[in-house]
C-alpha atoms as a PDB file:
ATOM      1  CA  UNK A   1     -12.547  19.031   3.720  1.00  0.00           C
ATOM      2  CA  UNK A   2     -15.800  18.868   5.827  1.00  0.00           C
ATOM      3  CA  UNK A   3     -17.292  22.374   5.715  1.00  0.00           C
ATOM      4  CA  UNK A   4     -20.261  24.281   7.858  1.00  0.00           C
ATOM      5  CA  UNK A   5     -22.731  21.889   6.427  1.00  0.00           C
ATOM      6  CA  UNK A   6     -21.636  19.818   9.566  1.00  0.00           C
ATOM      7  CA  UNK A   7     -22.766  21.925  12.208  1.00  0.00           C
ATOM      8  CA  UNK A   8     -26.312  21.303  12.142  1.00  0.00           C
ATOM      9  CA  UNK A   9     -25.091  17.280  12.504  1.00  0.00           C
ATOM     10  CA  UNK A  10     -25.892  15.636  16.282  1.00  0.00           C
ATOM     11  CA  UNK A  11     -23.312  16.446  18.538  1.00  0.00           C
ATOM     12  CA  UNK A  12     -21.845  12.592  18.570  1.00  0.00           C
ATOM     13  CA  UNK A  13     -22.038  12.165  14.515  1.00  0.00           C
ATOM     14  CA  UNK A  14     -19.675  15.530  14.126  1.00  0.00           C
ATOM     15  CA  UNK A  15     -17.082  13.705  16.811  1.00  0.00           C
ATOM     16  CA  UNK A  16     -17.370  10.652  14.858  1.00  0.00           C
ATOM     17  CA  UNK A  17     -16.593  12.618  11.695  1.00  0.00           C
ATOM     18  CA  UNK A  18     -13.750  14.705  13.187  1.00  0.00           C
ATOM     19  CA  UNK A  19     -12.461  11.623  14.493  1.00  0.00           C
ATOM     20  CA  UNK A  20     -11.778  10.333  11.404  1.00  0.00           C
ATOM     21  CA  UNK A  21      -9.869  13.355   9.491  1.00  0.00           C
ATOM     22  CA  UNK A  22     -11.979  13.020   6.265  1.00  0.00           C
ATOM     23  CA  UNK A  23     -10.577  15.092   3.263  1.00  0.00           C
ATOM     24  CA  UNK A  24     -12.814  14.448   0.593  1.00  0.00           C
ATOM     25  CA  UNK A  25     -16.056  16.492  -0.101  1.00  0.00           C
ATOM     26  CA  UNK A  26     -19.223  16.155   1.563  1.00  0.00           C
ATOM     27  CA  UNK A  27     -22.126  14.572  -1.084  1.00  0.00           C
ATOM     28  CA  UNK A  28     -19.057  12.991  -3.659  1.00  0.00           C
ATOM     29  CA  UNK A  29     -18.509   8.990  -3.858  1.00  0.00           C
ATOM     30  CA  UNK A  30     -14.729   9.176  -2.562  1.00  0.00           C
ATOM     31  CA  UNK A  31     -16.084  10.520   0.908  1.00  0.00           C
ATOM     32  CA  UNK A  32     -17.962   6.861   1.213  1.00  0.00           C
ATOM     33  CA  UNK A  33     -14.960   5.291   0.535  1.00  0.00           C
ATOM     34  CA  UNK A  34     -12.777   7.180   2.704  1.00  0.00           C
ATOM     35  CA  UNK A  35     -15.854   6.768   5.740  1.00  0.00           C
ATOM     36  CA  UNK A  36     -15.455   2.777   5.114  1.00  0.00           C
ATOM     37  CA  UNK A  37     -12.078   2.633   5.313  1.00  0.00           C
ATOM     38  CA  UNK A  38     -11.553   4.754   8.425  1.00  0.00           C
ATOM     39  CA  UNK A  39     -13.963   3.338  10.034  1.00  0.00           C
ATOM     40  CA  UNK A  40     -12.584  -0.303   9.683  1.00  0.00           C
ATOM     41  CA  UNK A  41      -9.416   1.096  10.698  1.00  0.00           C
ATOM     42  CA  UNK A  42     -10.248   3.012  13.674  1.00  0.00           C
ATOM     43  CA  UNK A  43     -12.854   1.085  15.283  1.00  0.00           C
ATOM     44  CA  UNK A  44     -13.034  -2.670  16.173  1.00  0.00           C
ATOM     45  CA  UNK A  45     -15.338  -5.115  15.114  1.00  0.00           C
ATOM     46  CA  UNK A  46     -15.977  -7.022  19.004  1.00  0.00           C
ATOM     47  CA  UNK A  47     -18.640  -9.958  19.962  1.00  0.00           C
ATOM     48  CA  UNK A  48     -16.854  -8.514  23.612  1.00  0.00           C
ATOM     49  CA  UNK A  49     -20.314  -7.000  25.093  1.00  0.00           C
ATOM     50  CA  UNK A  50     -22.607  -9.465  23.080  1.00  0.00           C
ATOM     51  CA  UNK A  51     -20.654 -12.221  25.511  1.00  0.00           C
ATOM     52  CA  UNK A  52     -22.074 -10.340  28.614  1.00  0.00           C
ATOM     53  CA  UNK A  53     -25.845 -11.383  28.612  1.00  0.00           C
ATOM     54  CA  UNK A  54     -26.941  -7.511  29.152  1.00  0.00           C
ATOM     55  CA  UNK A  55     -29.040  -5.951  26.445  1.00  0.00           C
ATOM     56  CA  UNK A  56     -27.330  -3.711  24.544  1.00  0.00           C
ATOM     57  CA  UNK A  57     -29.752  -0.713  23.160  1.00  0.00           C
ATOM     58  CA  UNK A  58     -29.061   0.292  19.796  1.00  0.00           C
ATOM     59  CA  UNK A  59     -30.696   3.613  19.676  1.00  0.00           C
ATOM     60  CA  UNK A  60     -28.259   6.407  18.150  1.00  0.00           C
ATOM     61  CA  UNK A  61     -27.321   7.948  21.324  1.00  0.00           C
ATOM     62  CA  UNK A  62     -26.741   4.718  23.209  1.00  0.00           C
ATOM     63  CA  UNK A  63     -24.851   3.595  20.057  1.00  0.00           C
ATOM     64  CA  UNK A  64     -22.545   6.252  19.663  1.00  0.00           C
ATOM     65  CA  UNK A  65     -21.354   6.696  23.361  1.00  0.00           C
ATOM     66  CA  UNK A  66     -20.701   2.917  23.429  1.00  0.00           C
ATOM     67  CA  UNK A  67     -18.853   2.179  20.327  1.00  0.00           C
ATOM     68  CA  UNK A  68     -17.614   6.217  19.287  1.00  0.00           C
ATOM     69  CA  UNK A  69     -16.540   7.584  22.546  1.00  0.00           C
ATOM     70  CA  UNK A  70     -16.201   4.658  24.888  1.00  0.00           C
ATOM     71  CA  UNK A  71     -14.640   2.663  22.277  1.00  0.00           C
ATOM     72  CA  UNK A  72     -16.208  -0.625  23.037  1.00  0.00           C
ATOM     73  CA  UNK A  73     -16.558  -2.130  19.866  1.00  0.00           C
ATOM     74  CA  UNK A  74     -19.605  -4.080  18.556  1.00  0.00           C
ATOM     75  CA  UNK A  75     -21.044  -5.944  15.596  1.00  0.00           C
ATOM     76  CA  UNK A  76     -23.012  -5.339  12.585  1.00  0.00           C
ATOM     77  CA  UNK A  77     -26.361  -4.133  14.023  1.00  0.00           C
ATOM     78  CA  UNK A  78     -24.251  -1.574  15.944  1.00  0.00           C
ATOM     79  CA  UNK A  79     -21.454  -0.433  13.264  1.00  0.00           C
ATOM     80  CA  UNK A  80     -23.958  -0.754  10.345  1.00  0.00           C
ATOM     81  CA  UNK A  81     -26.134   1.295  11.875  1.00  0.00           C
ATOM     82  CA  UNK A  82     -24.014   3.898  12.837  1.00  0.00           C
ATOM     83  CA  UNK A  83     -22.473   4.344   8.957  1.00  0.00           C
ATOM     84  CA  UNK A  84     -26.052   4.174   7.856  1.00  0.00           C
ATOM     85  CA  UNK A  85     -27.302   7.121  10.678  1.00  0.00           C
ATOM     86  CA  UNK A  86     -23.687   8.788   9.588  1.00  0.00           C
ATOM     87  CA  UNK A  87     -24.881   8.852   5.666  1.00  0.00           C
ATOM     88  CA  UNK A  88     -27.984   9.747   5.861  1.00  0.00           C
ATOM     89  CA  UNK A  89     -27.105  12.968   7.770  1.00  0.00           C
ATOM     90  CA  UNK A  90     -24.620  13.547   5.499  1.00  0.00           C
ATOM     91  CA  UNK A  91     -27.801  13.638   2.675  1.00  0.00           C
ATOM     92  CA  UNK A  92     -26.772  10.642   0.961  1.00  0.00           C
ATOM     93  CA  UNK A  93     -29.641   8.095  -0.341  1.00  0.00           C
ATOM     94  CA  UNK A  94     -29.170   5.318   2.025  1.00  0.00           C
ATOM     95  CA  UNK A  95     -31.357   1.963   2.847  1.00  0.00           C
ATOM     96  CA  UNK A  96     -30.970  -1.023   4.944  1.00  0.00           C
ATOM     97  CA  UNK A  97     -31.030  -4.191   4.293  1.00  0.00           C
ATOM     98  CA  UNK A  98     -30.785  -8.007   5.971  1.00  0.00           C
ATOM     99  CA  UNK A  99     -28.755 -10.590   4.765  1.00  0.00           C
ATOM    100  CA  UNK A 100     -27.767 -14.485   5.490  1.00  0.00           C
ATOM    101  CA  UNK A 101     -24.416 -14.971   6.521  1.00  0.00           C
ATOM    102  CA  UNK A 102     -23.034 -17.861   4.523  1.00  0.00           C
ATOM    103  CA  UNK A 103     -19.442 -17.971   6.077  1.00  0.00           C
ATOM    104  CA  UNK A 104     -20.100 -21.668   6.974  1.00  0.00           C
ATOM    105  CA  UNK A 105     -20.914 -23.036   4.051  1.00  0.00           C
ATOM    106  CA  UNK A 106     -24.661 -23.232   4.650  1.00  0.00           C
ATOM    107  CA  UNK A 107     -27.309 -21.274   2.747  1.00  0.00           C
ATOM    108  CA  UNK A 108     -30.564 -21.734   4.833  1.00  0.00           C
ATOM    109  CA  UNK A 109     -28.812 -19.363   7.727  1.00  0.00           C
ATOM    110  CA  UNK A 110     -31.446 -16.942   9.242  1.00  0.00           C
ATOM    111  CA  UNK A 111     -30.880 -13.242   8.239  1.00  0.00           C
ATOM    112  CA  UNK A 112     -28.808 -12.182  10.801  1.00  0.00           C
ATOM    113  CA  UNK A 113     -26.434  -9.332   9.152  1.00  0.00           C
ATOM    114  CA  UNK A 114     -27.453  -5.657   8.940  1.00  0.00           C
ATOM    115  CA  UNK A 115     -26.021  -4.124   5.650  1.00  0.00           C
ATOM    116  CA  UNK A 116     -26.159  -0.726   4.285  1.00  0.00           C
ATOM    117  CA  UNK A 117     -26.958  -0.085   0.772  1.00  0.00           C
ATOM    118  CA  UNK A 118     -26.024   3.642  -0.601  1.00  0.00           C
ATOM    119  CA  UNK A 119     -27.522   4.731  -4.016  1.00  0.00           C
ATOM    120  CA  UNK A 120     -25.389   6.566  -5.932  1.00  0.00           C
ATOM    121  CA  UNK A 121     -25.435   7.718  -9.511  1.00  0.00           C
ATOM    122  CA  UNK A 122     -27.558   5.029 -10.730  1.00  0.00           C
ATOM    123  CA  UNK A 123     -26.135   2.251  -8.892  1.00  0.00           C
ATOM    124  CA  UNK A 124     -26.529   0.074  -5.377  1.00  0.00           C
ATOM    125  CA  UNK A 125     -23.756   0.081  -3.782  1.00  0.00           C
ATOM    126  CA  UNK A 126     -22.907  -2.041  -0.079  1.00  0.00           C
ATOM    127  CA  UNK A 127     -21.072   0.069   2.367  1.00  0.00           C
ATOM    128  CA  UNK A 128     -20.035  -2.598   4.746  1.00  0.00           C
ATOM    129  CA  UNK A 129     -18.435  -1.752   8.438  1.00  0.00           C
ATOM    130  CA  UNK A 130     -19.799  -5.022  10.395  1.00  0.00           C
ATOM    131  CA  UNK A 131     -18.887  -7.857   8.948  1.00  0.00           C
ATOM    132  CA  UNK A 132     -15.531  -8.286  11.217  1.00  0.00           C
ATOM    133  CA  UNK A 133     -11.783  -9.521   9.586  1.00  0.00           C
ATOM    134  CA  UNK A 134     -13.497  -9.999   6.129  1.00  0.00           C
ATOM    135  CA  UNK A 135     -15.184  -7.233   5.329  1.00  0.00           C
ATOM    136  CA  UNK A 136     -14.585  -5.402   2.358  1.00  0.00           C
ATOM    137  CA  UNK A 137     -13.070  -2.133   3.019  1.00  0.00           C
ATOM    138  CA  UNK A 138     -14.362  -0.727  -0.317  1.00  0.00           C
ATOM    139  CA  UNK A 139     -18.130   0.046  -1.479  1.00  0.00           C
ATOM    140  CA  UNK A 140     -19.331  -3.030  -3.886  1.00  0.00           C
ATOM    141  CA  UNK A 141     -21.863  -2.269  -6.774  1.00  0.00           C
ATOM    142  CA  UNK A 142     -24.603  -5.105  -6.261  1.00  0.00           C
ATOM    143  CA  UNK A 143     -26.367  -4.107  -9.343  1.00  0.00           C
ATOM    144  CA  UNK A 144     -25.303  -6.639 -11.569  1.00  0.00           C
ATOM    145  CA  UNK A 145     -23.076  -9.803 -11.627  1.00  0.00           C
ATOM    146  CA  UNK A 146     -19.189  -8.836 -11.574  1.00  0.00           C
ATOM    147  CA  UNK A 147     -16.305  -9.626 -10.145  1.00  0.00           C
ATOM    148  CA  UNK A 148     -14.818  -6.730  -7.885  1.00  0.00           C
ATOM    149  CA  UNK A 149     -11.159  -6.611  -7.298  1.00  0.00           C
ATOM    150  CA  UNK A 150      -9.542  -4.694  -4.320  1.00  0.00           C
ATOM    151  CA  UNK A 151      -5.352  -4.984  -4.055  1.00  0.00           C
ATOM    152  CA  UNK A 152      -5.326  -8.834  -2.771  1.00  0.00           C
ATOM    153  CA  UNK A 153      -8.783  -9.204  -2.593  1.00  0.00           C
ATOM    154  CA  UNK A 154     -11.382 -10.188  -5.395  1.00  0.00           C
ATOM    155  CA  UNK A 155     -15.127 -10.279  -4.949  1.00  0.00           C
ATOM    156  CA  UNK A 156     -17.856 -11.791  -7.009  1.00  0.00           C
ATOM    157  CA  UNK A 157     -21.438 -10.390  -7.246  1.00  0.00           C
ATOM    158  CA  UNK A 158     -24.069 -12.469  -8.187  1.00  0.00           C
ATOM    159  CA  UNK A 159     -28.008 -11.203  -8.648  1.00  0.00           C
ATOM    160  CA  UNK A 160     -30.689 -13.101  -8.667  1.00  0.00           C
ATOM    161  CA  UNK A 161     -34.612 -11.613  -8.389  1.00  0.00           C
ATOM    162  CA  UNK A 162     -34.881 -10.237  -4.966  1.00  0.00           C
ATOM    163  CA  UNK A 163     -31.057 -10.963  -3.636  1.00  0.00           C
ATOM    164  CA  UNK A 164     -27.401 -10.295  -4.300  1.00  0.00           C
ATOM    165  CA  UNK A 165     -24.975 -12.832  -3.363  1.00  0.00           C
ATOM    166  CA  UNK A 166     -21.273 -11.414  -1.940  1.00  0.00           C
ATOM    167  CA  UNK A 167     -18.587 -14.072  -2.297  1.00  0.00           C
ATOM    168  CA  UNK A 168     -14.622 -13.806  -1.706  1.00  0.00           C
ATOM    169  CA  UNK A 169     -12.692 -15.113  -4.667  1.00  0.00           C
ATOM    170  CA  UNK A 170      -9.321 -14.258  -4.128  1.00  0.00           C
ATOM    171  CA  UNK A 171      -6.865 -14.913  -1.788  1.00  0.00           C
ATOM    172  CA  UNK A 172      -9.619 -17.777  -0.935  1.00  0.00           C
ATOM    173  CA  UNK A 173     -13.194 -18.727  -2.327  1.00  0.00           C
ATOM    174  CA  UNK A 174     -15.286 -18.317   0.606  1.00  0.00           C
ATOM    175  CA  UNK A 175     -19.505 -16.997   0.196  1.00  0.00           C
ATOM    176  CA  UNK A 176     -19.804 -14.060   2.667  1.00  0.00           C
ATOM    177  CA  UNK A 177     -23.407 -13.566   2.295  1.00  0.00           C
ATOM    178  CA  UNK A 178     -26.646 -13.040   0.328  1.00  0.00           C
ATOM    179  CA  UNK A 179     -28.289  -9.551   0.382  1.00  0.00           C
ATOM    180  CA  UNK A 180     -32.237  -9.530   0.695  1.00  0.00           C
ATOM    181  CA  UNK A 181     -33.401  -6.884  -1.430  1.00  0.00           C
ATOM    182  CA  UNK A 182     -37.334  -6.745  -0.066  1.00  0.00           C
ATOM    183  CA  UNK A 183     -37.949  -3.733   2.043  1.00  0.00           C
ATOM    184  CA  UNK A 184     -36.658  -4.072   5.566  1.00  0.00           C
ATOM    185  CA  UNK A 185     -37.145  -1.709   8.655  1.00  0.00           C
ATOM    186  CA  UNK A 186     -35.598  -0.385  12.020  1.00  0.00           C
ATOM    187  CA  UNK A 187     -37.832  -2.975  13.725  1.00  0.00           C
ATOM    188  CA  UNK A 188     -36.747  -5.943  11.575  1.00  0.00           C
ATOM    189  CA  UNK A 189     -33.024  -5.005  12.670  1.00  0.00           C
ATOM    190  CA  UNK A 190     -33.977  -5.280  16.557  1.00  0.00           C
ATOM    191  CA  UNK A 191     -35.530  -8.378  16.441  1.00  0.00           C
ATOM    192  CA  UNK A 192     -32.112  -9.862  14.690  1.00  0.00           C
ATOM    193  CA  UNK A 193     -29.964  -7.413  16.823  1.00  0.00           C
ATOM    194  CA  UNK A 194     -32.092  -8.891  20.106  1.00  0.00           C
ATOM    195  CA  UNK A 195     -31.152 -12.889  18.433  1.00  0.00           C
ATOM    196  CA  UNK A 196     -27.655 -12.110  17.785  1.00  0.00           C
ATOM    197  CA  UNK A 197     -26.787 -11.324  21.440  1.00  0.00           C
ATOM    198  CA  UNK A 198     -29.246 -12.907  23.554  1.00  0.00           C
ATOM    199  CA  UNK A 199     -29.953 -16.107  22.201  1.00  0.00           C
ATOM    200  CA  UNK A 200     -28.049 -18.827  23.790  1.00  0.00           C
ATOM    201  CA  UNK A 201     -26.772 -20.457  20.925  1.00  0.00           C
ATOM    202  CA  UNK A 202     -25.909 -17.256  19.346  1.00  0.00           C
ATOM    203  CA  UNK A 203     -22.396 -17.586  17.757  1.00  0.00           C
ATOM    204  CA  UNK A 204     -21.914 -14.055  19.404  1.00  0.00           C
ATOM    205  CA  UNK A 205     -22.932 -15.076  22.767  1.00  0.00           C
ATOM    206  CA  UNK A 206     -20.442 -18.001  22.775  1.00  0.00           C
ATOM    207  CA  UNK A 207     -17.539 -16.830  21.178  1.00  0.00           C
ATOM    208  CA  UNK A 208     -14.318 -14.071  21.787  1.00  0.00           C
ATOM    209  CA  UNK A 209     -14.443 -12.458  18.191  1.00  0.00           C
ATOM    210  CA  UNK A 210     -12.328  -8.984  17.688  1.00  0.00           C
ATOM    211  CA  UNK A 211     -10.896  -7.697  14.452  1.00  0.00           C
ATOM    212  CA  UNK A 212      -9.069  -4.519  12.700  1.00  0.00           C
ATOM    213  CA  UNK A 213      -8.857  -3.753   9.558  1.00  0.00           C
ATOM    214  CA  UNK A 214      -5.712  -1.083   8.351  1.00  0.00           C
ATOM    215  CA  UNK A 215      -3.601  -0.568   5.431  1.00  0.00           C
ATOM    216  CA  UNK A 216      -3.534  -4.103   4.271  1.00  0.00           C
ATOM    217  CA  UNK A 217      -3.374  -5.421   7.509  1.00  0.00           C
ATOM    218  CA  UNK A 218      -5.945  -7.514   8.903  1.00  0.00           C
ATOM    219  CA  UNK A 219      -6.019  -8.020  12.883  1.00  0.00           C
ATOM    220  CA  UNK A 220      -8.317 -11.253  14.588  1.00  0.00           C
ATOM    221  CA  UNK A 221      -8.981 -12.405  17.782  1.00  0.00           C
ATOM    222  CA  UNK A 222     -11.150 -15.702  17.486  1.00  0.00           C
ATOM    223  CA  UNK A 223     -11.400 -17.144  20.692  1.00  0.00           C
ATOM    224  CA  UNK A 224      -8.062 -17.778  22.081  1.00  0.00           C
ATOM    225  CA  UNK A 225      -6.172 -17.297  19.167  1.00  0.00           C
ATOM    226  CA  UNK A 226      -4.637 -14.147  17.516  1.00  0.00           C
ATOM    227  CA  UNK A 227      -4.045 -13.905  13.530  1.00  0.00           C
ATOM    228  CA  UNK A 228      -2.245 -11.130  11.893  1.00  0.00           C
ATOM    229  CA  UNK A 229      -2.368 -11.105   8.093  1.00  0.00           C
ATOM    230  CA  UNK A 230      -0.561  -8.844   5.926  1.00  0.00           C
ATOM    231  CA  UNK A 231      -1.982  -9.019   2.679  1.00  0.00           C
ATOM    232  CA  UNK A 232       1.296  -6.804   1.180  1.00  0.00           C
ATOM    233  CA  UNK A 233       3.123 -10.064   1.598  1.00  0.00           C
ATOM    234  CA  UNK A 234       0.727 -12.888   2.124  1.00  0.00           C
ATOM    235  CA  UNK A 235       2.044 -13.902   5.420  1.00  0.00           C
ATOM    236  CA  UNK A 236      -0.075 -14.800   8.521  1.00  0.00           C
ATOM    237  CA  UNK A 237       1.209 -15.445  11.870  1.00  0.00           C
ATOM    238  CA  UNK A 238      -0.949 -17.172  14.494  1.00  0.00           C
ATOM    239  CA  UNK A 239      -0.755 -17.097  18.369  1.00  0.00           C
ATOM    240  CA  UNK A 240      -2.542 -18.857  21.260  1.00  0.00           C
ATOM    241  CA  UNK A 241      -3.725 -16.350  23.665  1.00  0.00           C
ATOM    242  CA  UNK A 242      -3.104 -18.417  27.442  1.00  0.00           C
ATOM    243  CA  UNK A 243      -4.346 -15.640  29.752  1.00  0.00           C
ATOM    244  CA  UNK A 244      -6.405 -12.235  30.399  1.00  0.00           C
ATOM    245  CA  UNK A 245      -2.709 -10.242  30.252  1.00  0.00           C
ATOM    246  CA  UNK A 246      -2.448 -11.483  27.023  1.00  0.00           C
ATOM    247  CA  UNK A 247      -5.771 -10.976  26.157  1.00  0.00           C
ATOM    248  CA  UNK A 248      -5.747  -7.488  27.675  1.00  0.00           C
ATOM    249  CA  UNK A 249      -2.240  -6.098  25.584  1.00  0.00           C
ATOM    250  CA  UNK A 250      -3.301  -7.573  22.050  1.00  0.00           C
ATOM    251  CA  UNK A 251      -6.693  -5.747  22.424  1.00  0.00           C
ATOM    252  CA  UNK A 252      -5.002  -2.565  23.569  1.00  0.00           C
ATOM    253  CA  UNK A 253      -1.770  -2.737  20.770  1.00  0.00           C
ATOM    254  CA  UNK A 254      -3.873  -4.341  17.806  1.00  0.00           C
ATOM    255  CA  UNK A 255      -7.540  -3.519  18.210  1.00  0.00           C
ATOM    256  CA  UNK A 256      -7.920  -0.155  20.527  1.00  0.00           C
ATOM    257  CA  UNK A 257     -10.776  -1.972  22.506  1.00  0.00           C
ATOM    258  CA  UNK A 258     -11.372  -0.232  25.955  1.00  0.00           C
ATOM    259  CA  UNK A 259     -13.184  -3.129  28.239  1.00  0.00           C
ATOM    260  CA  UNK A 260     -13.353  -3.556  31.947  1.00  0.00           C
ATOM    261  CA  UNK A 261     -11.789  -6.680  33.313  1.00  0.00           C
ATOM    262  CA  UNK A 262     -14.740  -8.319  34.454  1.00  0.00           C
ATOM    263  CA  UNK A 263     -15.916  -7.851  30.967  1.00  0.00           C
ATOM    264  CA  UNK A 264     -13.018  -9.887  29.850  1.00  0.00           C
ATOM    265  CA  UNK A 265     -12.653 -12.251  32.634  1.00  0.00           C
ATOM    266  CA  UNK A 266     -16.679 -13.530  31.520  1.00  0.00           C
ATOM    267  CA  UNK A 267     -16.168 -13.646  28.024  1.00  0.00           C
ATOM    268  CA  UNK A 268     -12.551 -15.350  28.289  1.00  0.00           C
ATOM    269  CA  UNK A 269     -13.658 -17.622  30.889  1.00  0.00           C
ATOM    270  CA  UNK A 270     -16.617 -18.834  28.401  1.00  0.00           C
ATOM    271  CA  UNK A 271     -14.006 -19.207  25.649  1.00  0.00           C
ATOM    272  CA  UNK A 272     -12.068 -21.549  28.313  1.00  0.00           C
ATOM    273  CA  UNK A 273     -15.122 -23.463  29.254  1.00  0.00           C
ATOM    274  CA  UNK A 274     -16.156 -24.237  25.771  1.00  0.00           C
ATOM    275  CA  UNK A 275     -12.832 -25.511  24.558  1.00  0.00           C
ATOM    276  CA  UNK A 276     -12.722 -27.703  27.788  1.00  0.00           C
ATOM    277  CA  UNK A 277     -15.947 -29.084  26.801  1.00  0.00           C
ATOM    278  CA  UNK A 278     -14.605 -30.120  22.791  1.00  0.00           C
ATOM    279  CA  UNK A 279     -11.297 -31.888  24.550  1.00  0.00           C
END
């Protein structure tokens, strides 16, 4: 259980923690894993507040309130950062790193995905909370090339001098990214953070993405549709969302997302506008 050695935590990382009804021991590997999981479970991935055109700060305080007790959601610079702020409190040997998403096929993407890395007896491990519907919801040793298998869900590693290369196998071949190993800081993170929700062709800026992950089930919203996929039985069901009601109840039943309506009226709106514009 977590003991005393959490009282001399920041007010907001001891909610977070409590929030999350953690069993396993404070400084031991199964705590990371149980931190990943919950967190995937308990709070959304959401491009909602990137869709707004307001700056969002990522300081700890600022990130905390908006995504812990307001339960806004965010993205990787803002859940990434939190598990990495969360870990290192905790005492555990934590970096950050950048990395190229390579979701669509390309490999010449700029680095635009925060990841934490935890060292742990020995080994590099990712501990990855922002990387929306696919994310793996276990730590993966980056170390050397392997392939990493999780109930449904196989991953391959592949090294190469200065990068490690995450890939989804199983149910579906699809590269995830490729983790830059050279040194990164806070700074590097704000300038991709500051990108990643203000540029205008940001894929963040343009487009409604939300996503849970819990107990084999994976929840996403991608623009006006829903998709719920139960890897215990392989099925998927899709639905088009037609309207802000809609909208409003799968983010509330699925997701837990707490946004005001004008927040959802802009960003649902701009999904309308764009798919008017491809017709």
């Amino acid at each position: 259980m977590l003991n005393m050695h959490t009282q001399n935590l920041p007010t907001y990382i001891k909610q977070y923690l409590e929030n999350l009804n953690l069993t396993a021991p404070i400084g031991s590997f199964a705590l990371v894993e149980q931190l990943q999981q919950q967190h995937l479970a308990t709070y959304s991935f959401s491009s909602i507040n990137a869709m707004q055109g307001a700056y969002l700060p990522i300081d700890a305080e600022s990130l905390f309130d908006r995504l812990i007790t307001k339960r806004q959601g965010g993205y990787c610079f803002e859940h990434n950062r939190i598990m990495y702020l969360v870990l290192e409190a905790l005492g555990y040997d934590v970096k950050l790193a950048l990395a190229r998403v390579m979701l669509n096929g390309r490999a010449d993407n700029p680095r635009t995905h925060r990841v934490t890395l935890l060292n742990f007896a020995q080994k590099t491990y990712t501990v990855e909370v922002g990387f929306g519907v696919k994310a793996p919801i276990m730590p993966i040793e980056i170390n050397r090339n392997q392939v990493v298998i999780e109930g449904v869900n196989q991953y391959q590693v592949l090294c190469s001098e200065g990068f490690a290369t995450i890939s989804q196998i199983a149910p579906e071949t699809i590269s995830l990214y490729q983790i830059d190993l050279a040194e990164v800081f806070e700074g590097d993170c704000e300038v991709g953070h500051f990108y990643s929700h203000q540029h205008f062709e940001a894929a963040f800026v343009n487009n409604l993405v939300v996503s849970r992950i819990e107990g084999g089930q994976r929840y996403l919203i991608r623009n006006d549709s829903f998709i719920h996929t139960n890897e215990q039985t392989g099925v998927q069901t899709q639905q088009t969302i037609h309207d802000i009601s809609q909208l409003k109840n799968l983010l509330s039943k699925y997701m837990g997302v707490q946004a005001s309506d004008a927040y959802l009226s802009h960003a649902f709106d701009k999904v309308q506008t764009r798919i008017a514009q491809k017709s």
